[in-house]
PDB file of N, CA and C in Angstrom:
ATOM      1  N   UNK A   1      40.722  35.940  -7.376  1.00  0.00           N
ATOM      2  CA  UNK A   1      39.310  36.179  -7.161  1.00  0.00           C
ATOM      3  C   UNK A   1      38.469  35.510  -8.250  1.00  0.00           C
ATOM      4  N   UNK A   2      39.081  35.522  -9.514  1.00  0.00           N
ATOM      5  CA  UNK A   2      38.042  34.936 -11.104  1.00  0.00           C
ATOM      6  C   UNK A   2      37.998  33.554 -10.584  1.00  0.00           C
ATOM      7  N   UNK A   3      39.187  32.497 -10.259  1.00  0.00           N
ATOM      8  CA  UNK A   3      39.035  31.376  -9.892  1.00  0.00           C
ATOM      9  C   UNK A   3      38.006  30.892  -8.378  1.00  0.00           C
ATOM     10  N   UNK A   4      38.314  31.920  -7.654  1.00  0.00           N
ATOM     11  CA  UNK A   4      37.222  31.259  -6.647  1.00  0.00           C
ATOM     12  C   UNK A   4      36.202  31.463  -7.099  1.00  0.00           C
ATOM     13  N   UNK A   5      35.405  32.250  -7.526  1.00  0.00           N
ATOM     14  CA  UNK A   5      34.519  32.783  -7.870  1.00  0.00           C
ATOM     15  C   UNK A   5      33.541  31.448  -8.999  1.00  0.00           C
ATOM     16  N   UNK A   6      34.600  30.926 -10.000  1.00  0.00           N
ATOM     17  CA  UNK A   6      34.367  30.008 -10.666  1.00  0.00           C
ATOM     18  C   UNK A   6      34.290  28.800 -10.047  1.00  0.00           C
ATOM     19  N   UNK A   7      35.234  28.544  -9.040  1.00  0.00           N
ATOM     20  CA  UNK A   7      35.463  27.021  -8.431  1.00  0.00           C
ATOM     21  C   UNK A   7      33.664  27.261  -7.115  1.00  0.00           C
ATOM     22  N   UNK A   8      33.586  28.511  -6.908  1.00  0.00           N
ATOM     23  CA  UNK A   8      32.299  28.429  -6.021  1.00  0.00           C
ATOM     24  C   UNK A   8      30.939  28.256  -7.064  1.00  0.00           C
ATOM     25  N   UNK A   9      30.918  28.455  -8.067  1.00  0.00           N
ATOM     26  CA  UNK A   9      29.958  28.717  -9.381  1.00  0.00           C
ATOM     27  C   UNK A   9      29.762  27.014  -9.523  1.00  0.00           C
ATOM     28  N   UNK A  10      31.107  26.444  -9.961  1.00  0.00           N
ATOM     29  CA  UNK A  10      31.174  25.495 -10.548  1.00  0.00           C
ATOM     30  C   UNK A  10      30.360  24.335  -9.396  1.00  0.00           C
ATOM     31  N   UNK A  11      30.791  24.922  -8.077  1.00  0.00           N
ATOM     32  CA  UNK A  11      30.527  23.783  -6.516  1.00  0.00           C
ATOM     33  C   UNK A  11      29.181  24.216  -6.434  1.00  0.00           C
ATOM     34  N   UNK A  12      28.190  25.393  -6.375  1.00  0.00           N
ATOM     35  CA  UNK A  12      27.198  25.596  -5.907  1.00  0.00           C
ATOM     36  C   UNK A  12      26.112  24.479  -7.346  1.00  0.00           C
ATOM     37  N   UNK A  13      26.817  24.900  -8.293  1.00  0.00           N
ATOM     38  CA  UNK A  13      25.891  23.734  -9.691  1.00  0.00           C
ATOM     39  C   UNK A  13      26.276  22.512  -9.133  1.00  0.00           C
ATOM     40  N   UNK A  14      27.402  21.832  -9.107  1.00  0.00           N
ATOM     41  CA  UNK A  14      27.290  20.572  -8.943  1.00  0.00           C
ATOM     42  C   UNK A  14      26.863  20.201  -7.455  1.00  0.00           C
ATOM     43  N   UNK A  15      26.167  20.985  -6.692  1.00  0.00           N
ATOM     44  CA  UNK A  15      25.131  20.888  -5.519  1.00  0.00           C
ATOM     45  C   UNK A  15      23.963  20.818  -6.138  1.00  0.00           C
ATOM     46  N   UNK A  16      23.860  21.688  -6.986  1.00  0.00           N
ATOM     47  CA  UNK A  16      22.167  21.924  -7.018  1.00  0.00           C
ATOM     48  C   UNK A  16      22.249  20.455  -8.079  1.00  0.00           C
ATOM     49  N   UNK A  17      22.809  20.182  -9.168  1.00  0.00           N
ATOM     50  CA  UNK A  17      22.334  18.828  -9.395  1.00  0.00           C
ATOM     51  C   UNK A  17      22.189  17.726  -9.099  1.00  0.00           C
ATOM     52  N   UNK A  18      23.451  17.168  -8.267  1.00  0.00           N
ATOM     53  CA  UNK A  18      23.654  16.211  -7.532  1.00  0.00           C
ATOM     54  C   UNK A  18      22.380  16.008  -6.646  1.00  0.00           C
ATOM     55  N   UNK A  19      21.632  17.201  -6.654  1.00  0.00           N
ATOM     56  CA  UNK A  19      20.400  17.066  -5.418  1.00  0.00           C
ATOM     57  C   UNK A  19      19.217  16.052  -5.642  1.00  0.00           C
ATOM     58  N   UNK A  20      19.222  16.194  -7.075  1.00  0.00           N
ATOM     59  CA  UNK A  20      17.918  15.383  -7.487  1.00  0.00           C
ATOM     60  C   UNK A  20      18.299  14.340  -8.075  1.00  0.00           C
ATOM     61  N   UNK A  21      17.664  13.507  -7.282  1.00  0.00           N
ATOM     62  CA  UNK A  21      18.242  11.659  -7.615  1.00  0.00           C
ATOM     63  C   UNK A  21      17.077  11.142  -7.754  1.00  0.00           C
ATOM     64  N   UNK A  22      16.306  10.805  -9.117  1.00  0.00           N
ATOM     65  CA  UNK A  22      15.537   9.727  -9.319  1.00  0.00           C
ATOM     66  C   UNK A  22      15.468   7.905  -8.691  1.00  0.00           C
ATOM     67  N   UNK A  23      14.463   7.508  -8.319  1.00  0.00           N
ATOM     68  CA  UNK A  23      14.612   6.034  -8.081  1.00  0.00           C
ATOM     69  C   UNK A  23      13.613   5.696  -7.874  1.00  0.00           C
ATOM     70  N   UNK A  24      13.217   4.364  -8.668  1.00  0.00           N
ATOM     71  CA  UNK A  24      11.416   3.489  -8.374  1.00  0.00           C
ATOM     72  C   UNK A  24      11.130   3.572  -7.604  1.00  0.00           C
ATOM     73  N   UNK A  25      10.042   4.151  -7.256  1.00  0.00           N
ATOM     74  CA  UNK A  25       9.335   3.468  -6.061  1.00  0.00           C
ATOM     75  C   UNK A  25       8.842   2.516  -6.447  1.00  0.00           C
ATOM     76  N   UNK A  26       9.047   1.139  -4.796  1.00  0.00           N
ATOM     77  CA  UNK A  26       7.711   0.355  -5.405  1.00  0.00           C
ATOM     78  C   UNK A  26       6.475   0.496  -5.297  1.00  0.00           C
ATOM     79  N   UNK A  27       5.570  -0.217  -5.736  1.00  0.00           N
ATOM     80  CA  UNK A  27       4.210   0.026  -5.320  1.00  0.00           C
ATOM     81  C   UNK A  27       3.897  -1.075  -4.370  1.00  0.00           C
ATOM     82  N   UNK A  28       3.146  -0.911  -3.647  1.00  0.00           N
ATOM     83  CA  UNK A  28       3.087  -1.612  -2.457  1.00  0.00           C
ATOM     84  C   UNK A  28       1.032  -2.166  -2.253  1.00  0.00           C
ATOM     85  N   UNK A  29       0.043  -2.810  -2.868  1.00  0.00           N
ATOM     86  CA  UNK A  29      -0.851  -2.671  -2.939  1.00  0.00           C
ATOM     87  C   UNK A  29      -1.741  -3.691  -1.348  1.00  0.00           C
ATOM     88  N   UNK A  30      -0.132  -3.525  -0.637  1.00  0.00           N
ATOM     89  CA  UNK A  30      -1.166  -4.175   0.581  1.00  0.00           C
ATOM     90  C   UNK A  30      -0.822  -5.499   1.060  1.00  0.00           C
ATOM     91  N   UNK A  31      -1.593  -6.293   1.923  1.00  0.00           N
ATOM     92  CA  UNK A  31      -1.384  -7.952   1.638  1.00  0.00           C
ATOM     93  C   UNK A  31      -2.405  -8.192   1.510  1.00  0.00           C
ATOM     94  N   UNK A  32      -2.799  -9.751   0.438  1.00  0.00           N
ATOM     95  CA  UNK A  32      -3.001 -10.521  -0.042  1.00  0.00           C
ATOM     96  C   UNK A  32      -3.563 -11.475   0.479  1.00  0.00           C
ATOM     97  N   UNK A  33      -4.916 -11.871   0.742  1.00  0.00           N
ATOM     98  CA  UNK A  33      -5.092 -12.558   1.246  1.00  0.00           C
ATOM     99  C   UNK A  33      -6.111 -13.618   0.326  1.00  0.00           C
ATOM    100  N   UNK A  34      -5.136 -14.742   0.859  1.00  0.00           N
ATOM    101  CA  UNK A  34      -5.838 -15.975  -1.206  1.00  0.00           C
ATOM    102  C   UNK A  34      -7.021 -16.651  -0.029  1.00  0.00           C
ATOM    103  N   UNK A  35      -7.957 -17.053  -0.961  1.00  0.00           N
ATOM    104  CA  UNK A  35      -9.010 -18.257  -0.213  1.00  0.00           C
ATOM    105  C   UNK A  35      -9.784 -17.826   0.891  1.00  0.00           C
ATOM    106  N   UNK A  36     -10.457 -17.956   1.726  1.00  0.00           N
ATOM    107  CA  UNK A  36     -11.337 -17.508   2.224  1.00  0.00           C
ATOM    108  C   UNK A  36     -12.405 -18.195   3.143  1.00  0.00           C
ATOM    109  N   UNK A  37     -12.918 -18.229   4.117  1.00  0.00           N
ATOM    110  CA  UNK A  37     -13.329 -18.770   5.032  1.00  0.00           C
ATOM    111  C   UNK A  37     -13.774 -20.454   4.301  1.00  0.00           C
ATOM    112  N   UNK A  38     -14.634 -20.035   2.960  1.00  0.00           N
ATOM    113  CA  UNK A  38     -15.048 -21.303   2.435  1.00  0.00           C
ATOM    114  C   UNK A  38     -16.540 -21.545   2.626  1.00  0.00           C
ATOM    115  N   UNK A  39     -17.003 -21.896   2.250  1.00  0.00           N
ATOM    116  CA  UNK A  39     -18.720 -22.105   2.452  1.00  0.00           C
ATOM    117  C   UNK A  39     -19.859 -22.328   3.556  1.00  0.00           C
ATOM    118  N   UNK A  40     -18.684 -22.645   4.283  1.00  0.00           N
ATOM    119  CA  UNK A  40     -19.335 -23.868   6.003  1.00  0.00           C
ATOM    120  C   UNK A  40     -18.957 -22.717   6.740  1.00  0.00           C
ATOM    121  N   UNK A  41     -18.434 -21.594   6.681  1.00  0.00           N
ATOM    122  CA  UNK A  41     -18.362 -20.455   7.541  1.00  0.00           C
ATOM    123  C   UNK A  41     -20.031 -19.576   7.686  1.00  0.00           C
ATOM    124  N   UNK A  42     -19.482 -19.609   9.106  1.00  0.00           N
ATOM    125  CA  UNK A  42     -21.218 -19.217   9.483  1.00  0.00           C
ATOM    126  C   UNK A  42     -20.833 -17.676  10.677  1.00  0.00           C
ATOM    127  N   UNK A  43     -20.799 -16.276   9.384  1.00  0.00           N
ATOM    128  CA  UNK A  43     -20.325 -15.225   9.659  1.00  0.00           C
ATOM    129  C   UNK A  43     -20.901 -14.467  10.998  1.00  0.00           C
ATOM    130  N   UNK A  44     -22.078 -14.865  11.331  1.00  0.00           N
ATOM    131  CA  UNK A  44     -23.216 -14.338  12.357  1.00  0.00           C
ATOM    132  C   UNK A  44     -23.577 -15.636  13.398  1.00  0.00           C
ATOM    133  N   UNK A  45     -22.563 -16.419  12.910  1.00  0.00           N
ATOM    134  CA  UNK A  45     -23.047 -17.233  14.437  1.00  0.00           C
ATOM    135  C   UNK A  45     -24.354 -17.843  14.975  1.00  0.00           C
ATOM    136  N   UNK A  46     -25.115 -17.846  13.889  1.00  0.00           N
ATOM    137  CA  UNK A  46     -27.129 -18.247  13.918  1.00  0.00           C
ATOM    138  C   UNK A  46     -27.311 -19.877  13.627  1.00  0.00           C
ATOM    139  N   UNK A  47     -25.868 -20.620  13.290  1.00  0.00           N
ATOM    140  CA  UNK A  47     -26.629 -22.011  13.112  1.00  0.00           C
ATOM    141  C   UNK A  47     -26.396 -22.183  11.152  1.00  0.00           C
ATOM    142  N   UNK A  48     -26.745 -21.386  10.627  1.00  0.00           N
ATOM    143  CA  UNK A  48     -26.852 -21.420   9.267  1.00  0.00           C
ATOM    144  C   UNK A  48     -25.533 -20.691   8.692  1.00  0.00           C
ATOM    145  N   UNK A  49     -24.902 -21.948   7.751  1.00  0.00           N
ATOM    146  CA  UNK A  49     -23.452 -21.649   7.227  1.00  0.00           C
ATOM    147  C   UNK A  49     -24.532 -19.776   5.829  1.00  0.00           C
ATOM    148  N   UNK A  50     -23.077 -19.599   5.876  1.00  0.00           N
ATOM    149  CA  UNK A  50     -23.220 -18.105   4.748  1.00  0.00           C
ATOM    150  C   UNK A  50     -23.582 -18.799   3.564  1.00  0.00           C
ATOM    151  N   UNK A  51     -23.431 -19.886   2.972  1.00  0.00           N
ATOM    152  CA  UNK A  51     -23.697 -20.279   1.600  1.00  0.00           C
ATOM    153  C   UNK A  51     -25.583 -20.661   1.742  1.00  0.00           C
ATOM    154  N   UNK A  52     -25.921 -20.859   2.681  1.00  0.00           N
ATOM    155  CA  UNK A  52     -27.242 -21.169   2.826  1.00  0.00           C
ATOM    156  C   UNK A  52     -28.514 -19.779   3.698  1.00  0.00           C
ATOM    157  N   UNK A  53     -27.943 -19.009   4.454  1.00  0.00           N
ATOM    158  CA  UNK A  53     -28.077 -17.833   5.124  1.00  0.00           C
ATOM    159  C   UNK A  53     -28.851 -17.077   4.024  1.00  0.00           C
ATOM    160  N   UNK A  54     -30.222 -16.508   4.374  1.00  0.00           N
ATOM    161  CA  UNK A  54     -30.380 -15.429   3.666  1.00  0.00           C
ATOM    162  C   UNK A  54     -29.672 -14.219   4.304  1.00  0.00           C
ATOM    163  N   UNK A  55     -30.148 -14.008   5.170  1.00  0.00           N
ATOM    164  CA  UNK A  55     -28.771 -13.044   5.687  1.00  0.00           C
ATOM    165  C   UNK A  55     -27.832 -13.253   6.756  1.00  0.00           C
ATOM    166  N   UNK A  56     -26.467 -13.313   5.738  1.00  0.00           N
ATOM    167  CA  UNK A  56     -25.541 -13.607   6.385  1.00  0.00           C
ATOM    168  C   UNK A  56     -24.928 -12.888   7.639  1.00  0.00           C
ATOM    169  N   UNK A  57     -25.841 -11.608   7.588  1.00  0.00           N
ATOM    170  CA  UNK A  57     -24.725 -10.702   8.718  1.00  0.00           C
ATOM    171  C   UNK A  57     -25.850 -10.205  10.232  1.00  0.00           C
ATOM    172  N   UNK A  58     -27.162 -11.244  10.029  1.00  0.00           N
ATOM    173  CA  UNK A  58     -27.795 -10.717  11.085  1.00  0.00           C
ATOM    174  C   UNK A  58     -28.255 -12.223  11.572  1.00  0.00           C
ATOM    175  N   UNK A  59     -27.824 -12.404  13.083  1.00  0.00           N
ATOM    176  CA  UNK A  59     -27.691 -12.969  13.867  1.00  0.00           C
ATOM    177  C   UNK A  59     -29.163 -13.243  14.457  1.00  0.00           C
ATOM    178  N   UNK A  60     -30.166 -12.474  14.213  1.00  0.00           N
ATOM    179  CA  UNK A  60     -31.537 -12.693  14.811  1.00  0.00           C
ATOM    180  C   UNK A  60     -32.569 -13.402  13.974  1.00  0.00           C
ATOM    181  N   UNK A  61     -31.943 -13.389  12.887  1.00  0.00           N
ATOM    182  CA  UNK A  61     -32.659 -13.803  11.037  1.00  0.00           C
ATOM    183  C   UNK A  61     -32.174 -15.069  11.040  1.00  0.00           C
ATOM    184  N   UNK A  62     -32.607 -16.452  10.619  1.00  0.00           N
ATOM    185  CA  UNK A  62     -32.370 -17.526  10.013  1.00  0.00           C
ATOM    186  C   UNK A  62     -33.061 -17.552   8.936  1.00  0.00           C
TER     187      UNK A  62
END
């Protein structure tokens, strides 16, 4: 009975530690997107590129 008792003692600890396993996460911040339409992009479709546009995002405005 002392030995099971111990061999179940000894099995229920090396459960409970074995449980917790550290490991990196990575970090993951997304994708990446390099460069960009570029100057001659004309976001609203009015005729007038965005680098010259007073406003770039309204379509009724030149």
């Amino acid at each position: 009975m002392k030995k099971l008792s111990i061999l179940l003692l000894s099995l229920v600890g090396f459960l409970a530690l074995s449980g917790c396993v550290a490991y990196p996460v990575p970090y993951d911040n997304g994708p990446h997107y390099r460069g960009g339409p570029g100057p001659r992009y004309d976001r609203d479709g009015d005729g007038v590129s965005d680098r010259y546009d007073r406003r770039p995002n309204n379509p009724y405005r030149y």
